[in-house]
PDB file of N, CA and C in Angstrom:
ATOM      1  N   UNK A   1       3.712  -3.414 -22.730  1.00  0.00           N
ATOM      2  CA  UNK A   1       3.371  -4.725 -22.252  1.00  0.00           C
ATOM      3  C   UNK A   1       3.824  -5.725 -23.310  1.00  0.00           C
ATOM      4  N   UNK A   2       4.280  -6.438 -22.976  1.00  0.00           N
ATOM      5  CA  UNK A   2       4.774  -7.700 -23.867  1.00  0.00           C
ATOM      6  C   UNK A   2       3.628  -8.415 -24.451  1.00  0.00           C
ATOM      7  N   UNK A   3       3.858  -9.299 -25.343  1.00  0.00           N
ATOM      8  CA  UNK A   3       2.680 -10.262 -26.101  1.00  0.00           C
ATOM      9  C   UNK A   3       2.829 -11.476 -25.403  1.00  0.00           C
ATOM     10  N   UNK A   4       2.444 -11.463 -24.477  1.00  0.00           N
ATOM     11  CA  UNK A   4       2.866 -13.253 -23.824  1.00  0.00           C
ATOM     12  C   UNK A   4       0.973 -13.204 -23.245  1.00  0.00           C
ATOM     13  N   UNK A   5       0.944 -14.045 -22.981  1.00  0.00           N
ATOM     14  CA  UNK A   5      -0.161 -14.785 -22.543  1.00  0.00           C
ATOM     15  C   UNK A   5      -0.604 -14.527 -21.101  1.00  0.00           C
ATOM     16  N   UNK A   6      -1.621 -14.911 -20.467  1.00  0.00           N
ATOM     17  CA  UNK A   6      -1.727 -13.961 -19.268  1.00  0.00           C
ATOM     18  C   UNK A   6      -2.792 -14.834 -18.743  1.00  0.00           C
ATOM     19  N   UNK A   7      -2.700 -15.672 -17.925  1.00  0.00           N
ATOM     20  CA  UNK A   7      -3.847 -16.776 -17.128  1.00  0.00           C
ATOM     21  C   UNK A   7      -4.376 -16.183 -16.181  1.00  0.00           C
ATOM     22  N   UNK A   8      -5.553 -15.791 -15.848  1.00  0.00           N
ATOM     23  CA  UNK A   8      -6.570 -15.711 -14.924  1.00  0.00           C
ATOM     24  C   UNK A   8      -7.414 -17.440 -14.491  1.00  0.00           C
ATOM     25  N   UNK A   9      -6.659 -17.052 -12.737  1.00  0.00           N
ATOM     26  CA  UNK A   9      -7.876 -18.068 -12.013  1.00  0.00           C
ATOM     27  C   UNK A   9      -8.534 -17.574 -11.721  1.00  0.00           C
ATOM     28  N   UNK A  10      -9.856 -18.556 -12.274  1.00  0.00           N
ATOM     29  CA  UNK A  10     -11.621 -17.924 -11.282  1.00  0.00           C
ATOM     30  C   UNK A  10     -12.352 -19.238 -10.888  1.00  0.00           C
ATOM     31  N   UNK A  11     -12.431 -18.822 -10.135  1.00  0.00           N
ATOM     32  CA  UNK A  11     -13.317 -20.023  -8.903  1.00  0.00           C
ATOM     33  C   UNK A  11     -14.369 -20.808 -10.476  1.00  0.00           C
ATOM     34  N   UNK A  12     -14.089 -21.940 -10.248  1.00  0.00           N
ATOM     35  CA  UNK A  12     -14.718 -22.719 -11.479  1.00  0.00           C
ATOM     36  C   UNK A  12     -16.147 -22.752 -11.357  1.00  0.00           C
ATOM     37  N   UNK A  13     -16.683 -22.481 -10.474  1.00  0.00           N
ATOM     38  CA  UNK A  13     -18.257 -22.182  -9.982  1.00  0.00           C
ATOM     39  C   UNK A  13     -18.820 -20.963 -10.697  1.00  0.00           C
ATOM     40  N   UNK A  14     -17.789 -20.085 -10.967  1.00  0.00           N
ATOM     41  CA  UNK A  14     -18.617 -18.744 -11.623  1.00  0.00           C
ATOM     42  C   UNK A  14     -18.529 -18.949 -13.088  1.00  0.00           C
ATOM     43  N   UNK A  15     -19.849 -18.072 -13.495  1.00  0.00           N
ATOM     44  CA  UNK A  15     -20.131 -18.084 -14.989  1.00  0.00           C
ATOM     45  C   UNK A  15     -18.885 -17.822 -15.464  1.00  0.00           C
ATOM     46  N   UNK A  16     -19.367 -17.929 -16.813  1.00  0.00           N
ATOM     47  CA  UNK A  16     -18.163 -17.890 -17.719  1.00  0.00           C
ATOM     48  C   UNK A  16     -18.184 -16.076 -18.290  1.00  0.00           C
ATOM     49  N   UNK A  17     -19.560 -15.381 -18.109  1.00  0.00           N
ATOM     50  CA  UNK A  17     -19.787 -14.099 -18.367  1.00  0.00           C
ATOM     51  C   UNK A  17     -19.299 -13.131 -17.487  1.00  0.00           C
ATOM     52  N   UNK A  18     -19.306 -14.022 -16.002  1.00  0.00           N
ATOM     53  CA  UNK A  18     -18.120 -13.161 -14.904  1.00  0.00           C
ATOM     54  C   UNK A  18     -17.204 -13.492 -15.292  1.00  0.00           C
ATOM     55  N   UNK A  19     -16.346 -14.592 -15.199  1.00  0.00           N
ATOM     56  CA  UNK A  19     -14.882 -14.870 -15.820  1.00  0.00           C
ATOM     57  C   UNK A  19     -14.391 -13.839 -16.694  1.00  0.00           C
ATOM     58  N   UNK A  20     -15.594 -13.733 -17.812  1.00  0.00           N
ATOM     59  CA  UNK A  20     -15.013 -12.493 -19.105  1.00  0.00           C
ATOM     60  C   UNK A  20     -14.674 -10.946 -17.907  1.00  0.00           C
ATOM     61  N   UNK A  21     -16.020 -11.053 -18.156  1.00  0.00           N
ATOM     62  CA  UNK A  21     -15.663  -9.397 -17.100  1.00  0.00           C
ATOM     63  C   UNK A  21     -14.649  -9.397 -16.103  1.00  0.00           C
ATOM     64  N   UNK A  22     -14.372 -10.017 -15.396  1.00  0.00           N
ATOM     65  CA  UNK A  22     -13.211 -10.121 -14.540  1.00  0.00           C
ATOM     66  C   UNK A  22     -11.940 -10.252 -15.350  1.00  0.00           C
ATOM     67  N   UNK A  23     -11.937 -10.826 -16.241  1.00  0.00           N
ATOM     68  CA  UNK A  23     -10.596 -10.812 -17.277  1.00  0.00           C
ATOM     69  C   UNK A  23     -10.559  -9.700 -17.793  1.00  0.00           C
ATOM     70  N   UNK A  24     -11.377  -9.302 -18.389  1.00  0.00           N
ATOM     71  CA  UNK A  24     -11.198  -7.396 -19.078  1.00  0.00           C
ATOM     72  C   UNK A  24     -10.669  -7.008 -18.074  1.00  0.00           C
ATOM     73  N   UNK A  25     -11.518  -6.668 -16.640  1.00  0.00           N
ATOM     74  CA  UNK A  25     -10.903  -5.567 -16.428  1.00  0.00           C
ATOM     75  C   UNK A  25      -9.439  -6.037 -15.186  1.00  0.00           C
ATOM     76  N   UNK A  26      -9.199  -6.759 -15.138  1.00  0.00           N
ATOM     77  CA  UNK A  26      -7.786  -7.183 -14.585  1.00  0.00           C
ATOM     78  C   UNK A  26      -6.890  -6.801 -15.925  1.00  0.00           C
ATOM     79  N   UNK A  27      -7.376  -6.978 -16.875  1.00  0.00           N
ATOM     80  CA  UNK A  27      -6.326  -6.602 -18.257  1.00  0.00           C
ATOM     81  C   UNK A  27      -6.483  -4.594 -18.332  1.00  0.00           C
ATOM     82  N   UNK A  28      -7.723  -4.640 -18.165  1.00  0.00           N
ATOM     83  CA  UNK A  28      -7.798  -2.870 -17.977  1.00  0.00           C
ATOM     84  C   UNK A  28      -6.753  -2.695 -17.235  1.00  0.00           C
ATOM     85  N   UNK A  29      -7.035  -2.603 -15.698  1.00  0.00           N
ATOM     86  CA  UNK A  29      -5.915  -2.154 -14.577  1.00  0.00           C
ATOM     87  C   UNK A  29      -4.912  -2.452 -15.151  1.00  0.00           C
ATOM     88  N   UNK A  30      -4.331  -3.533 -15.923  1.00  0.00           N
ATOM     89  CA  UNK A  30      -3.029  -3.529 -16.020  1.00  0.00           C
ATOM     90  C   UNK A  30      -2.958  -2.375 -17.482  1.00  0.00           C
ATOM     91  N   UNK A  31      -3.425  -2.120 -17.875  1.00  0.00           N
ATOM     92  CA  UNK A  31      -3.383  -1.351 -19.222  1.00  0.00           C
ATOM     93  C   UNK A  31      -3.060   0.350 -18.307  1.00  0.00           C
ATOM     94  N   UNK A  32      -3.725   0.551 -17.433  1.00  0.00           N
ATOM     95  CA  UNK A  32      -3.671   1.507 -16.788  1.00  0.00           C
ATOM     96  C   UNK A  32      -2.474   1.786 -15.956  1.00  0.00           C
ATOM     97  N   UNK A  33      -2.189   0.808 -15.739  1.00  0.00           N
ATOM     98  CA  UNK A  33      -1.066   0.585 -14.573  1.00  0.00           C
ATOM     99  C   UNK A  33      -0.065   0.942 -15.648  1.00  0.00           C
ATOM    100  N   UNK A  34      -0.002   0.824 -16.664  1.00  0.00           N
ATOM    101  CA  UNK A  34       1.476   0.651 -17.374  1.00  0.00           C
ATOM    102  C   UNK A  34       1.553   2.136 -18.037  1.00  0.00           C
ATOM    103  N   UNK A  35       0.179   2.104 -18.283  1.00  0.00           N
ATOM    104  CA  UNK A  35       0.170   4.336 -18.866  1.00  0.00           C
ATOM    105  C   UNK A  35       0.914   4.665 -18.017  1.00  0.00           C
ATOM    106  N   UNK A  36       0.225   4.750 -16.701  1.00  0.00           N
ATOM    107  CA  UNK A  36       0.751   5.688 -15.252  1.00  0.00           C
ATOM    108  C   UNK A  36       2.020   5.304 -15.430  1.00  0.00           C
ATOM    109  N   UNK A  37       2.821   4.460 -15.309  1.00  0.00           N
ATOM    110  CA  UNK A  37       4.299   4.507 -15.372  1.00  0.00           C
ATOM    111  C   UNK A  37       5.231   4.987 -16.491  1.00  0.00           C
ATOM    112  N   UNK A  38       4.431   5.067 -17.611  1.00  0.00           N
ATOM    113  CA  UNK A  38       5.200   6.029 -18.417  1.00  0.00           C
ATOM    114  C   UNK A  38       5.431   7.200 -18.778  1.00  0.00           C
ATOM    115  N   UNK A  39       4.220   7.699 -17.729  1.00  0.00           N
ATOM    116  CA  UNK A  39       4.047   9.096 -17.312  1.00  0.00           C
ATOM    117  C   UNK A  39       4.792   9.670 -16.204  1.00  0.00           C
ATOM    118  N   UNK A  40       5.086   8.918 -15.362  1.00  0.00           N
ATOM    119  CA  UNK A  40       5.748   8.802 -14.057  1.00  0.00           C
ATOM    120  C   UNK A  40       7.298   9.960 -14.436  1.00  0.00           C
ATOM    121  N   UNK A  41       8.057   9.937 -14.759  1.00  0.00           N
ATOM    122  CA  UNK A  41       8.802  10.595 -15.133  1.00  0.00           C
ATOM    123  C   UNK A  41       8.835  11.716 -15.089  1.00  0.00           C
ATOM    124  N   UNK A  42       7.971  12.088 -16.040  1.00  0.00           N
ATOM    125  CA  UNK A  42       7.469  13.764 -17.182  1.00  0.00           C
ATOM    126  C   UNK A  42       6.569  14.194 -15.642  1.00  0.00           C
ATOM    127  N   UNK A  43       5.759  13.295 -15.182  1.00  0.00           N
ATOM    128  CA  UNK A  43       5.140  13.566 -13.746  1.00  0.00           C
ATOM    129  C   UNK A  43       6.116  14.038 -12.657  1.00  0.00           C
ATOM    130  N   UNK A  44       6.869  13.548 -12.003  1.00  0.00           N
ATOM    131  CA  UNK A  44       7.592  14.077 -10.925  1.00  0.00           C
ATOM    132  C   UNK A  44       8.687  14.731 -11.852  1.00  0.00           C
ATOM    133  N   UNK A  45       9.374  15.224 -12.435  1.00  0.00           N
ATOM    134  CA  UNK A  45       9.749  16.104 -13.090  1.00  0.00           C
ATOM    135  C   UNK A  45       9.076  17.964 -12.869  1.00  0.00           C
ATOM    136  N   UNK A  46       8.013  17.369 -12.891  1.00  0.00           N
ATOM    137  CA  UNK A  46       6.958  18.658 -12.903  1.00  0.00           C
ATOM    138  C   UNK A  46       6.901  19.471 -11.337  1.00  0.00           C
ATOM    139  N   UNK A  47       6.491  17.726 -10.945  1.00  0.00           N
ATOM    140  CA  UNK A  47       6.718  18.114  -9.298  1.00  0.00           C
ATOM    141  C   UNK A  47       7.542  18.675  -8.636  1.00  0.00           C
ATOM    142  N   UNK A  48       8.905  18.649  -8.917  1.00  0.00           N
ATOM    143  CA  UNK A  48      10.031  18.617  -8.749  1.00  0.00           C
ATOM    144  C   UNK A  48      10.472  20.415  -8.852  1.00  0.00           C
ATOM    145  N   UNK A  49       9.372  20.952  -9.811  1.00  0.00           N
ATOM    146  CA  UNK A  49       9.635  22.579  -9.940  1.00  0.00           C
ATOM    147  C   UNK A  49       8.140  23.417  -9.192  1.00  0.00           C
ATOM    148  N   UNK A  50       7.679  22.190  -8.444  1.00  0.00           N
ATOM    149  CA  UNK A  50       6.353  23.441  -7.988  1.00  0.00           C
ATOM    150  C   UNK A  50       6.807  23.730  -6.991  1.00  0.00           C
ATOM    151  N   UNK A  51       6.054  24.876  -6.427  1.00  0.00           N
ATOM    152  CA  UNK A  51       6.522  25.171  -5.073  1.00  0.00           C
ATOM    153  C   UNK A  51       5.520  24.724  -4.261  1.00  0.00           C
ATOM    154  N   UNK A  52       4.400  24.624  -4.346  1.00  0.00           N
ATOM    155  CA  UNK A  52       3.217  23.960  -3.781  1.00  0.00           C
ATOM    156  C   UNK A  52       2.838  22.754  -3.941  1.00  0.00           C
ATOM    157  N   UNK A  53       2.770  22.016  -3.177  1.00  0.00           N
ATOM    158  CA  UNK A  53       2.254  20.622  -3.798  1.00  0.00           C
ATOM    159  C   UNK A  53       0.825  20.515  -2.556  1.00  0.00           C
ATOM    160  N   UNK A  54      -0.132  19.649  -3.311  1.00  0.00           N
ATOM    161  CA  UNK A  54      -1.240  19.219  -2.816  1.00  0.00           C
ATOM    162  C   UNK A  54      -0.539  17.623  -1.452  1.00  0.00           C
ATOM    163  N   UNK A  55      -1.253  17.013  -1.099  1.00  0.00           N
ATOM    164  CA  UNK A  55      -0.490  15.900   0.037  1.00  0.00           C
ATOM    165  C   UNK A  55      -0.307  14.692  -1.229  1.00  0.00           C
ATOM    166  N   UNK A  56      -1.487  14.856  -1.787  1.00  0.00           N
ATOM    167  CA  UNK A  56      -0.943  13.457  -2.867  1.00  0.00           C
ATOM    168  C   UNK A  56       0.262  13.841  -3.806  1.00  0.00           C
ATOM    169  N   UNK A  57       0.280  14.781  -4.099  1.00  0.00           N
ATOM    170  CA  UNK A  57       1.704  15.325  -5.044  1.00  0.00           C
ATOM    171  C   UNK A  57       2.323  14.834  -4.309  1.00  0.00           C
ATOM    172  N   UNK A  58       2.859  15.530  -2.926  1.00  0.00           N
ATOM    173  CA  UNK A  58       4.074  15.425  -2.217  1.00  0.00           C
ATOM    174  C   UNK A  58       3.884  13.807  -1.825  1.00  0.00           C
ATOM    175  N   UNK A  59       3.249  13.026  -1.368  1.00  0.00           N
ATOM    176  CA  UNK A  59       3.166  11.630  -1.430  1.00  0.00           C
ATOM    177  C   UNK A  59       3.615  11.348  -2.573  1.00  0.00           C
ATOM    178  N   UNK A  60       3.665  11.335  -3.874  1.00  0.00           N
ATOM    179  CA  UNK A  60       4.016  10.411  -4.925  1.00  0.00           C
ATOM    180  C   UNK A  60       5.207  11.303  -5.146  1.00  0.00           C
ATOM    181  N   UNK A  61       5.689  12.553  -4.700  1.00  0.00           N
ATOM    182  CA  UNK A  61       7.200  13.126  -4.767  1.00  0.00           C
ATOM    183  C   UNK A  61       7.982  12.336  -4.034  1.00  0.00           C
ATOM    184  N   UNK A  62       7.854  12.111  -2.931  1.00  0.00           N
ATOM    185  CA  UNK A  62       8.751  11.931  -1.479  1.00  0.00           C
ATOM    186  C   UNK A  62       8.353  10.314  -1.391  1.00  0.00           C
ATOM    187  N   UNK A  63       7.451   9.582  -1.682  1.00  0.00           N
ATOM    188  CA  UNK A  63       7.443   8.144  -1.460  1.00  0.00           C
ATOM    189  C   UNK A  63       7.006   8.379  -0.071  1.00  0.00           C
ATOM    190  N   UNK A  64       5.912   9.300   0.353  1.00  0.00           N
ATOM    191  CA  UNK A  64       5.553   8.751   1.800  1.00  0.00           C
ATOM    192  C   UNK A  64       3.960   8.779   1.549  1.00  0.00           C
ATOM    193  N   UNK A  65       3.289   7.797   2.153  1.00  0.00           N
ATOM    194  CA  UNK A  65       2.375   8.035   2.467  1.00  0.00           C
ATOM    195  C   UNK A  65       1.534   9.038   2.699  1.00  0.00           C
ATOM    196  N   UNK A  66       0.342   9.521   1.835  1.00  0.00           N
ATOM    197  CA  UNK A  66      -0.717  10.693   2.394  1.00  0.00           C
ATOM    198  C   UNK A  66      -1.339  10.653   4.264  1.00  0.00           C
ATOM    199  N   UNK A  67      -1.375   9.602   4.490  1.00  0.00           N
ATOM    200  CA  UNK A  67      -1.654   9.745   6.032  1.00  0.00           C
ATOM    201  C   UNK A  67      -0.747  10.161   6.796  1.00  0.00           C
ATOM    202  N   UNK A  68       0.595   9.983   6.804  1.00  0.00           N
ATOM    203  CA  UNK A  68       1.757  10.275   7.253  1.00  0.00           C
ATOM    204  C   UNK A  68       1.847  11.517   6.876  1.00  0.00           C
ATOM    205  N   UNK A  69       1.305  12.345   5.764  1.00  0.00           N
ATOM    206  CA  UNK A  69       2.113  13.085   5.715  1.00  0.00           C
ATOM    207  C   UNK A  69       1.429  14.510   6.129  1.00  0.00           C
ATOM    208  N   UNK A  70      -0.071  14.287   6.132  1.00  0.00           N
ATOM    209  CA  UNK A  70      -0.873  14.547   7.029  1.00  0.00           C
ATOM    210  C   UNK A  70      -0.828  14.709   8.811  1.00  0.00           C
ATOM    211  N   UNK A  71      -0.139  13.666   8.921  1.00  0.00           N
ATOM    212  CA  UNK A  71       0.177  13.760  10.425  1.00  0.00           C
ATOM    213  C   UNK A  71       1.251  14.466  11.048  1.00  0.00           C
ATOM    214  N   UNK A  72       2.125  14.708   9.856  1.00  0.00           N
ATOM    215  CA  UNK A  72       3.602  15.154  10.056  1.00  0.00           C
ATOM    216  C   UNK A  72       3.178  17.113   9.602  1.00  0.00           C
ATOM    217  N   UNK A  73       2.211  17.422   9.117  1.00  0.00           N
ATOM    218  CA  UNK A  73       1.696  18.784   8.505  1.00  0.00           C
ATOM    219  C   UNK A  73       0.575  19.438   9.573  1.00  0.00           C
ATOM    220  N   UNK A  74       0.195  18.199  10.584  1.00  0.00           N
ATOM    221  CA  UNK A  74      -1.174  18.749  11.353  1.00  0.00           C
ATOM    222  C   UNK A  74      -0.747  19.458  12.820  1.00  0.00           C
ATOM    223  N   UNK A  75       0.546  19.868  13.128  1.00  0.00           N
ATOM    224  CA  UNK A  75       1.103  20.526  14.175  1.00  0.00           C
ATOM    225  C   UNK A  75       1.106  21.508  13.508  1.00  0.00           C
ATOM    226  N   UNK A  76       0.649  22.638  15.237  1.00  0.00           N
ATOM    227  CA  UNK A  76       0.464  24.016  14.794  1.00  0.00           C
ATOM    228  C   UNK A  76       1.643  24.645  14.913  1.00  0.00           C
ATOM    229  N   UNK A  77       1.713  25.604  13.606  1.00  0.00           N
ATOM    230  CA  UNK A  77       3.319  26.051  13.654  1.00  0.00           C
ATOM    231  C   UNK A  77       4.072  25.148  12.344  1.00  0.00           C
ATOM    232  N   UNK A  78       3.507  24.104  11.698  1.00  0.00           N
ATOM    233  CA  UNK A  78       4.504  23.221  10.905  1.00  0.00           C
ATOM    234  C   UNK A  78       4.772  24.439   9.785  1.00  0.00           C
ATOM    235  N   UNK A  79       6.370  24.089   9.719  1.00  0.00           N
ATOM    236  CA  UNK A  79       6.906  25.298   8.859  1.00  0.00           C
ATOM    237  C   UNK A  79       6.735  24.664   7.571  1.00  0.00           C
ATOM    238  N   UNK A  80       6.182  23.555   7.124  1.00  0.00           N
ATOM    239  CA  UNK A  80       6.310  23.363   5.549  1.00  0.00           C
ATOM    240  C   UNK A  80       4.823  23.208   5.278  1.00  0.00           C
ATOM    241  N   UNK A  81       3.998  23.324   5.937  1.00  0.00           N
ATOM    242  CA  UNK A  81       2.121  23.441   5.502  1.00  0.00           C
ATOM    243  C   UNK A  81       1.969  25.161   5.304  1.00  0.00           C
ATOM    244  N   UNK A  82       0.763  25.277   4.157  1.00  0.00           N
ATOM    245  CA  UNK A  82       0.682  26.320   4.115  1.00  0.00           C
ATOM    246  C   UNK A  82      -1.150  26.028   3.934  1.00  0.00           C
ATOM    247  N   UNK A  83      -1.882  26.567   4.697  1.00  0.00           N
ATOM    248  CA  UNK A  83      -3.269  26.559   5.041  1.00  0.00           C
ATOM    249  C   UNK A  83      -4.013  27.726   4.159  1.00  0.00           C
ATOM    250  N   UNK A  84      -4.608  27.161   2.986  1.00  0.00           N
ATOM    251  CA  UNK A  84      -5.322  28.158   2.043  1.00  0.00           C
ATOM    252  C   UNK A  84      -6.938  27.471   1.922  1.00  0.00           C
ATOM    253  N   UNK A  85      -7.476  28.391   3.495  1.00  0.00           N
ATOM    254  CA  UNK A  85      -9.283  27.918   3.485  1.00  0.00           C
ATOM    255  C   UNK A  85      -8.515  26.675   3.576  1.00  0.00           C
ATOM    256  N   UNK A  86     -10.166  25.835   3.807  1.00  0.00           N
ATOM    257  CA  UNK A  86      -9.541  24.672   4.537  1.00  0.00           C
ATOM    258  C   UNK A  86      -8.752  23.718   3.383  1.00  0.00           C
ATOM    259  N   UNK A  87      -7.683  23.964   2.554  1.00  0.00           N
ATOM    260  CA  UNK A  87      -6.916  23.181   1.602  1.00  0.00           C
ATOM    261  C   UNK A  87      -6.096  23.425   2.310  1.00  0.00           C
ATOM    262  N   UNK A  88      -4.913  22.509   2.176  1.00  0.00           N
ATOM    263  CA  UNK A  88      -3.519  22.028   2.936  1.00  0.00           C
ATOM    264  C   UNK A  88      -2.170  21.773   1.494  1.00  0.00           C
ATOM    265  N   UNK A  89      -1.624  22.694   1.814  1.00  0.00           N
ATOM    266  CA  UNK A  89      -0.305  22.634   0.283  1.00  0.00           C
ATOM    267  C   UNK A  89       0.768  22.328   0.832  1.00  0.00           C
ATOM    268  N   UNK A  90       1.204  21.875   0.644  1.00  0.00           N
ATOM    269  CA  UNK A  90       2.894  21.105   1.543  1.00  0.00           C
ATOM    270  C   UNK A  90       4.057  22.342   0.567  1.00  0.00           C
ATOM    271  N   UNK A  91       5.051  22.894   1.361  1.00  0.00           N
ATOM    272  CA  UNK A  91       6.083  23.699   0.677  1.00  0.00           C
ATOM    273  C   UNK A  91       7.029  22.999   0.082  1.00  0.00           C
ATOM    274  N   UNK A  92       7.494  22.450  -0.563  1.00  0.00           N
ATOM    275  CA  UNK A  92       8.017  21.569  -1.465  1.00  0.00           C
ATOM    276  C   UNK A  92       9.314  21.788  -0.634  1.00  0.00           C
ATOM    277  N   UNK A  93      10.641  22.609  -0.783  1.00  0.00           N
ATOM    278  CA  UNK A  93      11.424  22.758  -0.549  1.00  0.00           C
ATOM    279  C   UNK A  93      11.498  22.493   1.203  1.00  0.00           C
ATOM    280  N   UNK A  94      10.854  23.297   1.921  1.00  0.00           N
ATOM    281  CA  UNK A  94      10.677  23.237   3.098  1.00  0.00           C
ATOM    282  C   UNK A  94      10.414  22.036   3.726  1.00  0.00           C
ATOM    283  N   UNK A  95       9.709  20.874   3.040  1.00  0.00           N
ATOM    284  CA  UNK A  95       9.078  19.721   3.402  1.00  0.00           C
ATOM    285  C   UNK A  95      10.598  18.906   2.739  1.00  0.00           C
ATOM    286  N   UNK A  96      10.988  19.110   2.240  1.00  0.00           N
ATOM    287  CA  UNK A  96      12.471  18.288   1.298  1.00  0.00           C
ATOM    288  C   UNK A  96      13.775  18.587   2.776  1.00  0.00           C
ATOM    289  N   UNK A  97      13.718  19.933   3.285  1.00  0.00           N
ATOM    290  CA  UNK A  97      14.745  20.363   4.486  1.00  0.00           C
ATOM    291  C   UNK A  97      14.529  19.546   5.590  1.00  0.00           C
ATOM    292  N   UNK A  98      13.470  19.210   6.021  1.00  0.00           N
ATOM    293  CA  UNK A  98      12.766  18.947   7.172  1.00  0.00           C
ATOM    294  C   UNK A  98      12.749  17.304   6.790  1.00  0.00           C
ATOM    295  N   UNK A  99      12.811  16.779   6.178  1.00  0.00           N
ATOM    296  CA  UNK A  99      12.813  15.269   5.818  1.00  0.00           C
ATOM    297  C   UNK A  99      14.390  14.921   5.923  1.00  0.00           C
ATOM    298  N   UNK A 100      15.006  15.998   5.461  1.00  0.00           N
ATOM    299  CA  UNK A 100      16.405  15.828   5.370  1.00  0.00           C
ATOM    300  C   UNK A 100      17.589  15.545   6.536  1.00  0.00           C
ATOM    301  N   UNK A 101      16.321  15.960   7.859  1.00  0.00           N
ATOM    302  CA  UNK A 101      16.995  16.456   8.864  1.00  0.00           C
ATOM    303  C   UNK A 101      16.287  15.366   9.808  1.00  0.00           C
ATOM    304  N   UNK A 102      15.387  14.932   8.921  1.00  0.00           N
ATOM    305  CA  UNK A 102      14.841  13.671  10.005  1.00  0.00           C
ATOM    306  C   UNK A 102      15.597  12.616  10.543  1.00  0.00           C
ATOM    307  N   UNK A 103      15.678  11.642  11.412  1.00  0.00           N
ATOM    308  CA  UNK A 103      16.269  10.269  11.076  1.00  0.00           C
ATOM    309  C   UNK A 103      15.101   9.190  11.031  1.00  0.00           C
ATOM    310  N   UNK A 104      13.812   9.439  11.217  1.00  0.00           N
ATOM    311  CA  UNK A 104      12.954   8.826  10.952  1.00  0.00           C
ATOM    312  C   UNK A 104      11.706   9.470  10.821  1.00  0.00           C
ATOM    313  N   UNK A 105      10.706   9.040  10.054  1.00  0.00           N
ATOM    314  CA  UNK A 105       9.273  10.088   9.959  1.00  0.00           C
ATOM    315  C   UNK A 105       7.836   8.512   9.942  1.00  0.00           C
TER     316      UNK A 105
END
């Protein structure tokens, strides 16, 4: 994060003790926000060699949405879900073929 300065508006009606707290943690999230992206990398990297992925893996692999991708895994017969008790693992490769072959999802 750069050293520059960083203005928060707050409704001029609220304390100045909310103002603080609302400024921390808008500065938190962004403190957080900027870890996660430098992890991002070394992260799908990883992804990139499992063979299993959970729906949020494969969501932050593939750039699709967990609801979508849920919906696209909940037909019986889908060749890239693999059903372990009621957990749902997307086949990495299989789910990469099948996207490949889409023209829209």
């Amino acid at each position: 994060m750069n050293n520059k300065d960083i203005n928060i508006i707050v409704d001029q009606n609220t304390s100045d003790t909310t103002k603080e707290k609302r400024g921390i943690g808008y500065l938190f999230a962004l403190l957080v926000k900027q870890r996660k992206h430098e992890n991002d990398e070394a992260y799908l990297a990883t992804l990139k060699e499992k063979k299993l992925l959970s729906v949020e893996e494969a969501a932050d692999l593939f750039g699709i949405g967990r609801t979508k991708i849920r919906q696209l895994s909940s037909g019986d017969n889908c060749p890239f879900v693999l059903w372990i008790g009621g957990h749902r693992k997307i086949k990495r490769e299989e789910f990469e073929k099948y996207l490949m072959d889409q023209f829209s999802v």
